[in-house]
C-alpha atoms as a PDB file:
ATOM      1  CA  UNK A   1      48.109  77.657 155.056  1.00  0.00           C
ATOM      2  CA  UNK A   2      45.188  79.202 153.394  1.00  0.00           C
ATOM      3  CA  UNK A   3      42.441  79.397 154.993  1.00  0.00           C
ATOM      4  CA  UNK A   4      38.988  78.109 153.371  1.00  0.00           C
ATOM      5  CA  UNK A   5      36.340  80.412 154.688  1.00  0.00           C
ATOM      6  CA  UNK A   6      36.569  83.755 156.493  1.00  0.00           C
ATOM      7  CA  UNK A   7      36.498  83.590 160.557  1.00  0.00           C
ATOM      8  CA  UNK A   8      32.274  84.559 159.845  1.00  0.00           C
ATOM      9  CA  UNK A   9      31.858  82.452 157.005  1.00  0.00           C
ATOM     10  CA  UNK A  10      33.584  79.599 159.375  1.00  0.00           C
ATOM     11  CA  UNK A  11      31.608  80.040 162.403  1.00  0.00           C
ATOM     12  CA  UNK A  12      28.058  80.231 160.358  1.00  0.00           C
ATOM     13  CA  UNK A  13      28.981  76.517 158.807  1.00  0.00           C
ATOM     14  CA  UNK A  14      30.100  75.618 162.174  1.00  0.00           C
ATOM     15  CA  UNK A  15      26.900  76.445 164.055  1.00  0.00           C
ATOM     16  CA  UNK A  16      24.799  75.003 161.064  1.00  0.00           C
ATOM     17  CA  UNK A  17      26.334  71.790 160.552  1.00  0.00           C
ATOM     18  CA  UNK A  18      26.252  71.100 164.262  1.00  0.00           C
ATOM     19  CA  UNK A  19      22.939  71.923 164.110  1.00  0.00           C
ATOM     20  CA  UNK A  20      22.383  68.964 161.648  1.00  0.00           C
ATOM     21  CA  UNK A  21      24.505  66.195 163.828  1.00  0.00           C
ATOM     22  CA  UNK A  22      22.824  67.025 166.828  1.00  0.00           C
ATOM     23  CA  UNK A  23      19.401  66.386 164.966  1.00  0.00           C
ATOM     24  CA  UNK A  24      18.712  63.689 163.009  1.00  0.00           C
ATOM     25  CA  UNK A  25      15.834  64.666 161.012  1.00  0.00           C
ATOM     26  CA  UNK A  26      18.339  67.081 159.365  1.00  0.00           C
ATOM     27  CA  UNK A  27      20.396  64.272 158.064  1.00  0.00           C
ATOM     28  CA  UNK A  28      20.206  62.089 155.330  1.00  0.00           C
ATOM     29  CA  UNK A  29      17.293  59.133 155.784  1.00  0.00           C
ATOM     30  CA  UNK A  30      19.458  55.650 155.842  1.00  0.00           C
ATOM     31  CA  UNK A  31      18.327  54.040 152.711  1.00  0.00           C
ATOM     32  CA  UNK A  32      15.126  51.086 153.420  1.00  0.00           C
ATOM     33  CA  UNK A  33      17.161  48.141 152.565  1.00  0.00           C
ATOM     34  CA  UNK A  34      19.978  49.331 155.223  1.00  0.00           C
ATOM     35  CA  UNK A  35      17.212  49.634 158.078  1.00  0.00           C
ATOM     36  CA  UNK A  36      15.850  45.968 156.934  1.00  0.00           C
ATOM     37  CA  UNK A  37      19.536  44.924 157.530  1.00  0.00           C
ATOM     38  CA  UNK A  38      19.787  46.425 161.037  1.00  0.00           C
ATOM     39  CA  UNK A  39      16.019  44.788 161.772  1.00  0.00           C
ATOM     40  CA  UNK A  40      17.578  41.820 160.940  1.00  0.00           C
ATOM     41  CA  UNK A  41      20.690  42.007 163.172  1.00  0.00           C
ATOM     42  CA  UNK A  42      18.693  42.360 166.210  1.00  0.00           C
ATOM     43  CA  UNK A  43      16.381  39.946 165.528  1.00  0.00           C
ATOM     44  CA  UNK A  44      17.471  36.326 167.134  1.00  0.00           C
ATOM     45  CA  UNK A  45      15.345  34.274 165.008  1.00  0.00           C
ATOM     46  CA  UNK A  46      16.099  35.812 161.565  1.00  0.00           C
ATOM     47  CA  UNK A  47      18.412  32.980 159.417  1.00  0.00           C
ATOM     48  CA  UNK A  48      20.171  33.039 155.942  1.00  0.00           C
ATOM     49  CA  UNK A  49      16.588  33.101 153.828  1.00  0.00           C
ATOM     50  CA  UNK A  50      15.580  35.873 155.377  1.00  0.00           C
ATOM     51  CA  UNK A  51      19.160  37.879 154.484  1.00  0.00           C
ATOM     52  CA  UNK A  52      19.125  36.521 151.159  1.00  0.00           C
ATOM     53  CA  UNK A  53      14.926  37.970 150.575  1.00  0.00           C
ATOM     54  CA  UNK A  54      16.641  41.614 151.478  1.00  0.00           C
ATOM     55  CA  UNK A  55      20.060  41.680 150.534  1.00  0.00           C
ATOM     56  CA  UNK A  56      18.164  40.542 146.875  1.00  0.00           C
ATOM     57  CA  UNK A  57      16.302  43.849 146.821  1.00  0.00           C
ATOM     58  CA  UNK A  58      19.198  46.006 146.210  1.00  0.00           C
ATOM     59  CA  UNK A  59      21.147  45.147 143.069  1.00  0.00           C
ATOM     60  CA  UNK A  60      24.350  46.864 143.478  1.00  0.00           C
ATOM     61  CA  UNK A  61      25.256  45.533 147.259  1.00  0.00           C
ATOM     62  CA  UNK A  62      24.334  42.059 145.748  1.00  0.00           C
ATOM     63  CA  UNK A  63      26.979  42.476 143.290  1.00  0.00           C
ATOM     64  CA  UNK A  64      29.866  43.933 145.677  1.00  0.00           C
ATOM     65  CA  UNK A  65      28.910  40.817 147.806  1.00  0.00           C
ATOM     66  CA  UNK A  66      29.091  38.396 145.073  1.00  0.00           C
ATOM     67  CA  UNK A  67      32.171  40.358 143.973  1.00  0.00           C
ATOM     68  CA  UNK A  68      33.665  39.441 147.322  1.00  0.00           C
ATOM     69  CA  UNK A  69      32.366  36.035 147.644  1.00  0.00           C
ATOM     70  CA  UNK A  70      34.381  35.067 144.205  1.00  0.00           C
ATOM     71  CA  UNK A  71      37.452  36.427 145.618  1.00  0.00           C
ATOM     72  CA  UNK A  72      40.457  34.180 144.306  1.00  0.00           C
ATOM     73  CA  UNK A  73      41.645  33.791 148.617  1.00  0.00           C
ATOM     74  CA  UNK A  74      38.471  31.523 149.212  1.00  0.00           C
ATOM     75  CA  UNK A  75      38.851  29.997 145.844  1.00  0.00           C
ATOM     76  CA  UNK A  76      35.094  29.278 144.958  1.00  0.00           C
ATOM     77  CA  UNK A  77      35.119  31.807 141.963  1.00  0.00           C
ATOM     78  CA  UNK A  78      32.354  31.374 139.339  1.00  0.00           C
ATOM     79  CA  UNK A  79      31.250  27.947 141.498  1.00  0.00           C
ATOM     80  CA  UNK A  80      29.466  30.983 143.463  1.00  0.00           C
ATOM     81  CA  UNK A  81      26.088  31.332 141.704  1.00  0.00           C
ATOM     82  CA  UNK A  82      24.116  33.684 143.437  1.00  0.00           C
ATOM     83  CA  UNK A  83      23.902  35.153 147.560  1.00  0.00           C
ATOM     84  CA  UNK A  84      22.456  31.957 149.065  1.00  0.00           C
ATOM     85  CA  UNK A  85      25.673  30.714 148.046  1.00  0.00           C
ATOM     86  CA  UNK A  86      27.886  33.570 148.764  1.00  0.00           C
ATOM     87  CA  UNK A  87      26.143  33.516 152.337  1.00  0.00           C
ATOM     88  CA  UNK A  88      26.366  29.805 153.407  1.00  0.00           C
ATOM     89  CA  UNK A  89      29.928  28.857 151.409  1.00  0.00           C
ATOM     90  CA  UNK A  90      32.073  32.357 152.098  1.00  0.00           C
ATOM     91  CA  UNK A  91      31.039  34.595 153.998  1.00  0.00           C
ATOM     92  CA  UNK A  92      28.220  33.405 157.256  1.00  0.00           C
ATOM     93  CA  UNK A  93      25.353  35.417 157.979  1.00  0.00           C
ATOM     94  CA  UNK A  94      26.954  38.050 160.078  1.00  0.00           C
ATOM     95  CA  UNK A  95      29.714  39.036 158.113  1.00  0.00           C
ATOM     96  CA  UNK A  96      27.312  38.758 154.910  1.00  0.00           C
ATOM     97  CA  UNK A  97      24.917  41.073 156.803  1.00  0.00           C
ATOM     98  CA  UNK A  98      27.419  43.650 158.484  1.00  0.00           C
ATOM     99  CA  UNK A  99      29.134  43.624 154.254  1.00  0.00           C
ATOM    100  CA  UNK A 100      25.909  44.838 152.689  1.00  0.00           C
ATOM    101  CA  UNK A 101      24.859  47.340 155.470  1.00  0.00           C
ATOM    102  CA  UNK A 102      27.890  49.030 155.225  1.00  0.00           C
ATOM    103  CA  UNK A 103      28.154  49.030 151.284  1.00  0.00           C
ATOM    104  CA  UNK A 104      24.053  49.950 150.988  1.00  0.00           C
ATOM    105  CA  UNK A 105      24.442  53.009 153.738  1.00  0.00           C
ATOM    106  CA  UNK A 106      26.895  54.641 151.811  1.00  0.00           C
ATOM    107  CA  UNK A 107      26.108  54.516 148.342  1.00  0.00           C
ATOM    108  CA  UNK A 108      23.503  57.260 148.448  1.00  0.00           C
ATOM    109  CA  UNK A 109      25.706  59.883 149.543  1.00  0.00           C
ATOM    110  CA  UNK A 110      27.255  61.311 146.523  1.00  0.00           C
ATOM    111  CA  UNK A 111      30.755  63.294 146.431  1.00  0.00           C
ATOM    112  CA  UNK A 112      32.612  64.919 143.567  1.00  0.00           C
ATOM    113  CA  UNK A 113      35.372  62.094 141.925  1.00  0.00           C
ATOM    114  CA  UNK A 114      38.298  63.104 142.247  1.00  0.00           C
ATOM    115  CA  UNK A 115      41.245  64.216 144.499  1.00  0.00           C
ATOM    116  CA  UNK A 116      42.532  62.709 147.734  1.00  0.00           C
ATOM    117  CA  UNK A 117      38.864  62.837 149.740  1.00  0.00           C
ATOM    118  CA  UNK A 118      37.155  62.764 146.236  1.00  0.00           C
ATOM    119  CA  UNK A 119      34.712  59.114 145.606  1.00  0.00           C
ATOM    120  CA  UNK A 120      37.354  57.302 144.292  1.00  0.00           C
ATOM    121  CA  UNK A 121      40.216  57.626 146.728  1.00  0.00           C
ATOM    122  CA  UNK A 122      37.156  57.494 149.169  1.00  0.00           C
ATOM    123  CA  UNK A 123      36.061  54.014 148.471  1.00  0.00           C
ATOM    124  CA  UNK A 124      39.613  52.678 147.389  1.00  0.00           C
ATOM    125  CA  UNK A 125      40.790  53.850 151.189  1.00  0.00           C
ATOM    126  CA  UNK A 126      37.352  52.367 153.200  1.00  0.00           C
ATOM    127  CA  UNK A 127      37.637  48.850 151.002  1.00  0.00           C
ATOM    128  CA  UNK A 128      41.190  47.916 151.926  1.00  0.00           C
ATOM    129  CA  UNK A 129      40.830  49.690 155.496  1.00  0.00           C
ATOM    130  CA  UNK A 130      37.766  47.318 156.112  1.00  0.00           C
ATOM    131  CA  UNK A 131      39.416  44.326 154.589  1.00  0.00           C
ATOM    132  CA  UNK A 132      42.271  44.783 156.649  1.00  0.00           C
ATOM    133  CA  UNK A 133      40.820  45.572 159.628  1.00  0.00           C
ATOM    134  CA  UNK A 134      39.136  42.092 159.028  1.00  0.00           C
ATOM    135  CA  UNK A 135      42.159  40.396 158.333  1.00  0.00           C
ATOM    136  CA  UNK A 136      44.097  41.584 161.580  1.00  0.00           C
ATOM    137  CA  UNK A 137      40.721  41.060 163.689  1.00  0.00           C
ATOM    138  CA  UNK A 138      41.618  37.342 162.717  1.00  0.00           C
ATOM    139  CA  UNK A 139      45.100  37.070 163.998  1.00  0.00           C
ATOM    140  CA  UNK A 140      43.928  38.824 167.494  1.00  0.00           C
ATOM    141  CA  UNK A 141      43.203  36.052 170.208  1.00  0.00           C
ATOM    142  CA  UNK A 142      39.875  34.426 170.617  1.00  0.00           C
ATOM    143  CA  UNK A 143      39.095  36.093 173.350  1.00  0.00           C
ATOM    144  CA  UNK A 144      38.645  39.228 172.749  1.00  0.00           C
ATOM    145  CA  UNK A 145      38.464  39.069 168.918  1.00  0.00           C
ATOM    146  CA  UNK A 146      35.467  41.066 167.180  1.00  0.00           C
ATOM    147  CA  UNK A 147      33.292  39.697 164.613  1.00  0.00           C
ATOM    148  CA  UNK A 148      34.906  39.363 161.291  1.00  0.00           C
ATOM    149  CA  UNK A 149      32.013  41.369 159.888  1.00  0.00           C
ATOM    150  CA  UNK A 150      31.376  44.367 162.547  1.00  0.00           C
ATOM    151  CA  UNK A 151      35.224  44.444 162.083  1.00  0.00           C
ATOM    152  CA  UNK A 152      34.094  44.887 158.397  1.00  0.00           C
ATOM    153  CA  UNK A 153      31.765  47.032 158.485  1.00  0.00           C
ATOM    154  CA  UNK A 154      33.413  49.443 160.897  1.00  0.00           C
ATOM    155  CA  UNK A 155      36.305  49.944 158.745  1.00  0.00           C
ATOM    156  CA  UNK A 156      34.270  50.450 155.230  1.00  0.00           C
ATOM    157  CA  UNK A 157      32.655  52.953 157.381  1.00  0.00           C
ATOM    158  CA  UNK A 158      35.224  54.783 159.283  1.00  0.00           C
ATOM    159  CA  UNK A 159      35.704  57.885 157.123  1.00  0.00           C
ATOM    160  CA  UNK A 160      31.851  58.282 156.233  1.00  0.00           C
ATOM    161  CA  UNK A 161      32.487  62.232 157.714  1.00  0.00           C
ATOM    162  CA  UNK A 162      33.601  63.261 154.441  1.00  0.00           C
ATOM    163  CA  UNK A 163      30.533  61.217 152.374  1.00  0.00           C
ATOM    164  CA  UNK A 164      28.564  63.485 154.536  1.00  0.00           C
ATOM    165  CA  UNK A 165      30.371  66.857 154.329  1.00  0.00           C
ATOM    166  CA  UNK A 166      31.013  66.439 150.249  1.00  0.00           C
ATOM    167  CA  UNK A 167      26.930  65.045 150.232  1.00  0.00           C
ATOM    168  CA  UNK A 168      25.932  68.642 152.515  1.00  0.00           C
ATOM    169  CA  UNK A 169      28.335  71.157 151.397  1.00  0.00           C
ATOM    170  CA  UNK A 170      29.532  70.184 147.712  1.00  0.00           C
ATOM    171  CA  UNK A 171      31.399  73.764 148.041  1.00  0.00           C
ATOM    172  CA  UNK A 172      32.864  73.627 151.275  1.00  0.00           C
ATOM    173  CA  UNK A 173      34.015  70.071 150.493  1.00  0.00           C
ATOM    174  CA  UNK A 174      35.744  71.024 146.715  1.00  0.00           C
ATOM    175  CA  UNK A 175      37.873  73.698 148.864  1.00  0.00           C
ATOM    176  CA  UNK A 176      39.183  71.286 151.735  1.00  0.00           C
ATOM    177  CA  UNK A 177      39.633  68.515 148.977  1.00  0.00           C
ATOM    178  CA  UNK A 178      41.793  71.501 146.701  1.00  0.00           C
ATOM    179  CA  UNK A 179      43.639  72.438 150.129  1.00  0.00           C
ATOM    180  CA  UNK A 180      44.275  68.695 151.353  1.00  0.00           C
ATOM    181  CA  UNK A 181      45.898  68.147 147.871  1.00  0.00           C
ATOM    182  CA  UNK A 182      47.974  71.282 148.092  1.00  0.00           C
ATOM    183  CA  UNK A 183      49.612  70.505 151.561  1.00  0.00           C
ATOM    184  CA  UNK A 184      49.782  66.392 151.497  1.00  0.00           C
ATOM    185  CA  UNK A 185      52.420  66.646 154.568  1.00  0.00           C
ATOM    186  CA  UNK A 186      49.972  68.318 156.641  1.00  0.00           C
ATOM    187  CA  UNK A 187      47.337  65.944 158.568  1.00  0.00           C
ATOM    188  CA  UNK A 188      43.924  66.015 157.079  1.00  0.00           C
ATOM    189  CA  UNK A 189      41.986  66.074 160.410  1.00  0.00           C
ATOM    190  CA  UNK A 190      44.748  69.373 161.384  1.00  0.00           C
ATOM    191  CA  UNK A 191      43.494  70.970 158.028  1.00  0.00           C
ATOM    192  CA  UNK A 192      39.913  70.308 158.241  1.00  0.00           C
ATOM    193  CA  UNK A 193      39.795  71.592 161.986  1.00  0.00           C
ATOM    194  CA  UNK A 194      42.129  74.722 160.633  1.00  0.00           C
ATOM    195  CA  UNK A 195      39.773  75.454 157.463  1.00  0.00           C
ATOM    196  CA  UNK A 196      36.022  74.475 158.574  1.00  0.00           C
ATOM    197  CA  UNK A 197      35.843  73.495 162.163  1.00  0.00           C
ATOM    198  CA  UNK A 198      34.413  70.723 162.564  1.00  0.00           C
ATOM    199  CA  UNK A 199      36.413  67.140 161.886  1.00  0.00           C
ATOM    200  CA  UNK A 200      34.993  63.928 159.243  1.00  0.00           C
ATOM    201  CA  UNK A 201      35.537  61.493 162.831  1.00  0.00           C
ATOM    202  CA  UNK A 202      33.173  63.865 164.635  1.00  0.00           C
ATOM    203  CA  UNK A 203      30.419  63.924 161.771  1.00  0.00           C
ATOM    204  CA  UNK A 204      30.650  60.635 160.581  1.00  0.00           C
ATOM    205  CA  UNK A 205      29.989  59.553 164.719  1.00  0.00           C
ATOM    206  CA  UNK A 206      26.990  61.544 164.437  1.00  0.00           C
ATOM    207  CA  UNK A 207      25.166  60.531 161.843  1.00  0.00           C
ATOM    208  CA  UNK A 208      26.079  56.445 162.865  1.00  0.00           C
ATOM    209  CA  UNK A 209      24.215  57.382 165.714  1.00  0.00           C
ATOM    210  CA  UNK A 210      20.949  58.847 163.940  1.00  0.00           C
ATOM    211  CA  UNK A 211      20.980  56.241 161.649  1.00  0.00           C
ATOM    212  CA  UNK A 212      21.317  53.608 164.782  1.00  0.00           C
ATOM    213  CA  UNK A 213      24.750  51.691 163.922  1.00  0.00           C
ATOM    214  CA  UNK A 214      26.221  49.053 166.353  1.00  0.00           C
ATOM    215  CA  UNK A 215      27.013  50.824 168.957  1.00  0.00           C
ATOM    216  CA  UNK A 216      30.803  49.355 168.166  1.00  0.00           C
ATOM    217  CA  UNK A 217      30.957  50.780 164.603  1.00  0.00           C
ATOM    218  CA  UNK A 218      29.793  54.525 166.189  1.00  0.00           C
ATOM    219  CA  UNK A 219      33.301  53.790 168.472  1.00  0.00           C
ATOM    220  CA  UNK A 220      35.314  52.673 165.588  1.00  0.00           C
ATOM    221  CA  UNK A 221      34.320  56.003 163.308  1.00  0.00           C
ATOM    222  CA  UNK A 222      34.046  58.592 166.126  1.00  0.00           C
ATOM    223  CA  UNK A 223      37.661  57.783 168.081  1.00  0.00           C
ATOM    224  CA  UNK A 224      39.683  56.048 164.827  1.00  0.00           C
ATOM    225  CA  UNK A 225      42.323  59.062 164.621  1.00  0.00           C
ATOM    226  CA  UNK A 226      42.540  58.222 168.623  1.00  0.00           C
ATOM    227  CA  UNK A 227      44.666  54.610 168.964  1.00  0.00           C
ATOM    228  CA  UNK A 228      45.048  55.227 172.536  1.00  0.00           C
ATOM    229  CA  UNK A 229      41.229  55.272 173.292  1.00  0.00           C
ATOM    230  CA  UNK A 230      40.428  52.938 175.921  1.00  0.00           C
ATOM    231  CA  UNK A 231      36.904  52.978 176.497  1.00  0.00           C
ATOM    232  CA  UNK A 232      34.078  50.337 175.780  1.00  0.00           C
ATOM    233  CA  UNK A 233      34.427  48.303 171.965  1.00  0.00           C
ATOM    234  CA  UNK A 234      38.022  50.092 172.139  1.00  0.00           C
ATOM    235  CA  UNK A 235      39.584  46.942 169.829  1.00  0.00           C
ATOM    236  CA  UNK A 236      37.621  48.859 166.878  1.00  0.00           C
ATOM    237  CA  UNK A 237      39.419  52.594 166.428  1.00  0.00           C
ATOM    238  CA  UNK A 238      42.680  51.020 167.345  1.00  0.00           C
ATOM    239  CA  UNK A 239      42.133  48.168 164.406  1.00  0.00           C
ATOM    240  CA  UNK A 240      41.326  51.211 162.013  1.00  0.00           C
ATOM    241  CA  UNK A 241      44.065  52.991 163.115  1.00  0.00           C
ATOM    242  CA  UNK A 242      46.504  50.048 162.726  1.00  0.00           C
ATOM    243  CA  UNK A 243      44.761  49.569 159.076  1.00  0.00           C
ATOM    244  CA  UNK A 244      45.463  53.468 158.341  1.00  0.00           C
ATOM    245  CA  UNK A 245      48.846  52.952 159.499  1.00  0.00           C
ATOM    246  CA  UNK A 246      49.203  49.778 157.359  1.00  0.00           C
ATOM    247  CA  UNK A 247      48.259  51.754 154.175  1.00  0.00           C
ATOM    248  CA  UNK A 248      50.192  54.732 155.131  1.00  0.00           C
ATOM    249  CA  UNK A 249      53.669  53.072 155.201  1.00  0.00           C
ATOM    250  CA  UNK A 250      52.805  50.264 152.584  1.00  0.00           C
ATOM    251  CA  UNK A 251      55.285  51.871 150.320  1.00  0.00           C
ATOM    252  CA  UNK A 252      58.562  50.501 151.749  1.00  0.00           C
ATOM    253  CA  UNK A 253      59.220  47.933 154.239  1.00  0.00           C
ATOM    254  CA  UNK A 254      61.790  49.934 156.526  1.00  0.00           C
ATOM    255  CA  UNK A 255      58.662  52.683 156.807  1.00  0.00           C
ATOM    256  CA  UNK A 256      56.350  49.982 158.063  1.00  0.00           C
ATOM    257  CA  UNK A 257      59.333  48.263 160.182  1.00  0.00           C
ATOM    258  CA  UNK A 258      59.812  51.989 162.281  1.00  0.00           C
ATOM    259  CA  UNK A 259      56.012  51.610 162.887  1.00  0.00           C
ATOM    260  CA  UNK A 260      55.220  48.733 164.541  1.00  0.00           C
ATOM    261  CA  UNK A 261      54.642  50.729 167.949  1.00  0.00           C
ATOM    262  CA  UNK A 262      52.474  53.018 166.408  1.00  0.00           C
ATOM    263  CA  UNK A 263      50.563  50.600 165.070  1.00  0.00           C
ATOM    264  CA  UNK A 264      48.740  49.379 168.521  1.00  0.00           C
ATOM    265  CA  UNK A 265      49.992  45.502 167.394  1.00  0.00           C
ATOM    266  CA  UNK A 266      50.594  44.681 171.064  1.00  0.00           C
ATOM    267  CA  UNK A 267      47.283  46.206 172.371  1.00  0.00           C
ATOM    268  CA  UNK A 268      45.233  43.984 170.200  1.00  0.00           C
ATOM    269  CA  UNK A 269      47.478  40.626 170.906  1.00  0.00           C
ATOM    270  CA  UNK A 270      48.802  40.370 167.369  1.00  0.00           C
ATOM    271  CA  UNK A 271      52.304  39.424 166.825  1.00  0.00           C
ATOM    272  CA  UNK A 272      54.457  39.921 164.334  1.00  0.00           C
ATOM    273  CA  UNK A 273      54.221  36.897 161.856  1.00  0.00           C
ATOM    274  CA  UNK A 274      50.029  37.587 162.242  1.00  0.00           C
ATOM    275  CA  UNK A 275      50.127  40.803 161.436  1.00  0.00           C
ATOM    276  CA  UNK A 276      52.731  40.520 158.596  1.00  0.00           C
ATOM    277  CA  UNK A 277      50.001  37.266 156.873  1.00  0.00           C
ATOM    278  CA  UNK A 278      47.152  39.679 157.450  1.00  0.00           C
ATOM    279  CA  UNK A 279      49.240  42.307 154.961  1.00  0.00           C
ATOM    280  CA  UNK A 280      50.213  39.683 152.666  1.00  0.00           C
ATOM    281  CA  UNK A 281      46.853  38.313 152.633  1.00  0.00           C
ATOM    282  CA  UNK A 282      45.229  41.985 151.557  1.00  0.00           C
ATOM    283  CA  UNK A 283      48.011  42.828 149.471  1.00  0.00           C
ATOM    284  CA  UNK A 284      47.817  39.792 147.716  1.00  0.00           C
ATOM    285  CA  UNK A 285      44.463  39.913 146.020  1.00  0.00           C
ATOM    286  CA  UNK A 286      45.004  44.121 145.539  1.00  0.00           C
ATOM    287  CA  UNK A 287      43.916  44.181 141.662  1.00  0.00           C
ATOM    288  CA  UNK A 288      40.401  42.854 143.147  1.00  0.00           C
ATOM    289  CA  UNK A 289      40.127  44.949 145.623  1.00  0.00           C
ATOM    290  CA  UNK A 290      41.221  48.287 143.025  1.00  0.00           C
ATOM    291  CA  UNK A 291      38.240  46.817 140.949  1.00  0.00           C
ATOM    292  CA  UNK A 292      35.924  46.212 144.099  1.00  0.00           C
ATOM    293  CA  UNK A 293      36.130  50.021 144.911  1.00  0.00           C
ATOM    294  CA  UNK A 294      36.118  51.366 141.705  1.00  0.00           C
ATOM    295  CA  UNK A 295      32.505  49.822 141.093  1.00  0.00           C
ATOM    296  CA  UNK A 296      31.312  50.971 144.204  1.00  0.00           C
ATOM    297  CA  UNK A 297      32.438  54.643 143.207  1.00  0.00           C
ATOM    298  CA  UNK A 298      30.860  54.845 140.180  1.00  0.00           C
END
């Protein structure tokens, strides 16, 4: 494999971008409307007028949450006039809330377009990885099901690393997008330790954390690529994982058949019928979701 940067060259971007995870004020500032959100999540008495008053102030996660809200599954469509509606009809006010946190923290971060970590491929891969991750949360039993929005959220958010890395180091990031595309058979996380040291599950844990994320979507991001993790809010990198798995093999039914065991189905008390209707269910309304992510990676 080629190799990205020389041994020195690797070892200076190592040291610096630790430096940045390991201090926050060297990170990018989550956006006002995102901190609102979280100020609202811990806050017992807050209701659906006071999401509404801040979701309002940023155009573009209103429209992704309309966008979703109008979805032909729930079959409301244009009867969905605006978020109050949206809120109480579709979606509740903690799936609602955990949507628009995860769609306002990312936007700012800007990548270049193209390739297979590029902003389109990006957004594609985090909106059917959180709407799946969703979908199988639902089929898990009731009691130990997660929220269908921190399920959400978690998996929009999972590969935030590389919205980070391509945000930081525009350079860095065009090389390990040019050598990801040249060696597709080759894991991403392998190549990214190989080329720059440092991994998008380890960065994108560190900056949940200096932003101050549920404490289950800094899991989910920072142990995804690690099914068997069995620590505390462990349900959330093993649902990503099974998503990533999900899209991985969605080509051909005998690929997705082999995979069942890698997929963590048993661990997370899905069976087999569930997890095949939370597939169908995703893959069903796929020409919205294609048109969900492009707008959000333009």
């Amino acid at each position: 494999m080629d190799f990205m940067l020389t041994a020195t060259q690797k070892e200076r971007f190592v040291s610096e971008f630790r430096h940045r995870l390991e201090h926050a004020e060297a990170l990018p500032i989550l956006p006002e409307v995102a901190r609102e959100l979280i100020m609202l999540r811990n806050d017992a008495d807050a209701g659906i007028p006071e999401l509404v008053a801040v979701v309002e102030k940023d155009p573009a996660g209103s429209a992704q949450l309309l966008r979703y809200a109008r979805l032909s599954m729930f079959g409301y469509g244009d009867r969905i006039k605006g978020i109050g509606d949206a809120i109480q009809l579709v979606l509740g006010f903690e799936k609602a809330l955990h949507m628009v946190l995860g769609l306002v923290a990312g936007k700012p971060l800007r990548m270049e377009p193209d390739g297979p970590l590029g902003r389109k491929e990006y957004w594609k891969h985090s909106v059917y990885t959180a709407m799946l991750c969703q979908a199988l949360a639902a089929q898990m039993p009731s009691d130990i099901r997660p929220g269908a929005g921190v399920a959400y959220l978690a998996g929009l958010m999972h590969d935030i690393g590389y919205l980070l890395l391509g945000h930081l180091y525009p350079q860095e990031f065009s090389l390990l997008n040019q050598v990801v595309a040249k060696y597709p058979d080759i894991r991403t996380r392998e190549i990214e330790l190989i080329s720059l040291g440092v991994s998008h599950d380890l960065a994108g844990m560190w900056l949940m954390r200096a932003w101050n994320m549920p404490e289950e979507v800094v899991v989910g991001v920072g142990e995804h690529c690690f099914p068997d993790y069995d620590g505390e809010h462990a349900v959330f990198p093993k649902l990503i994982n099974l998503s990533n798995q999900v899209l991985k093999y969605s080509d051909t039914d005998s690929a997705m058949s082999e995979s069942y065991e890698l997929m963590q189905i048993e661990s997370l008390g899905i069976d087999e019928n569930g997890f095949k209707r939370a597939i169908e269910q995703v893959f069903g309304i796929s020409s919205e979701l294609d048109q969900m992510s492009a707008d959000m990676a333009k």
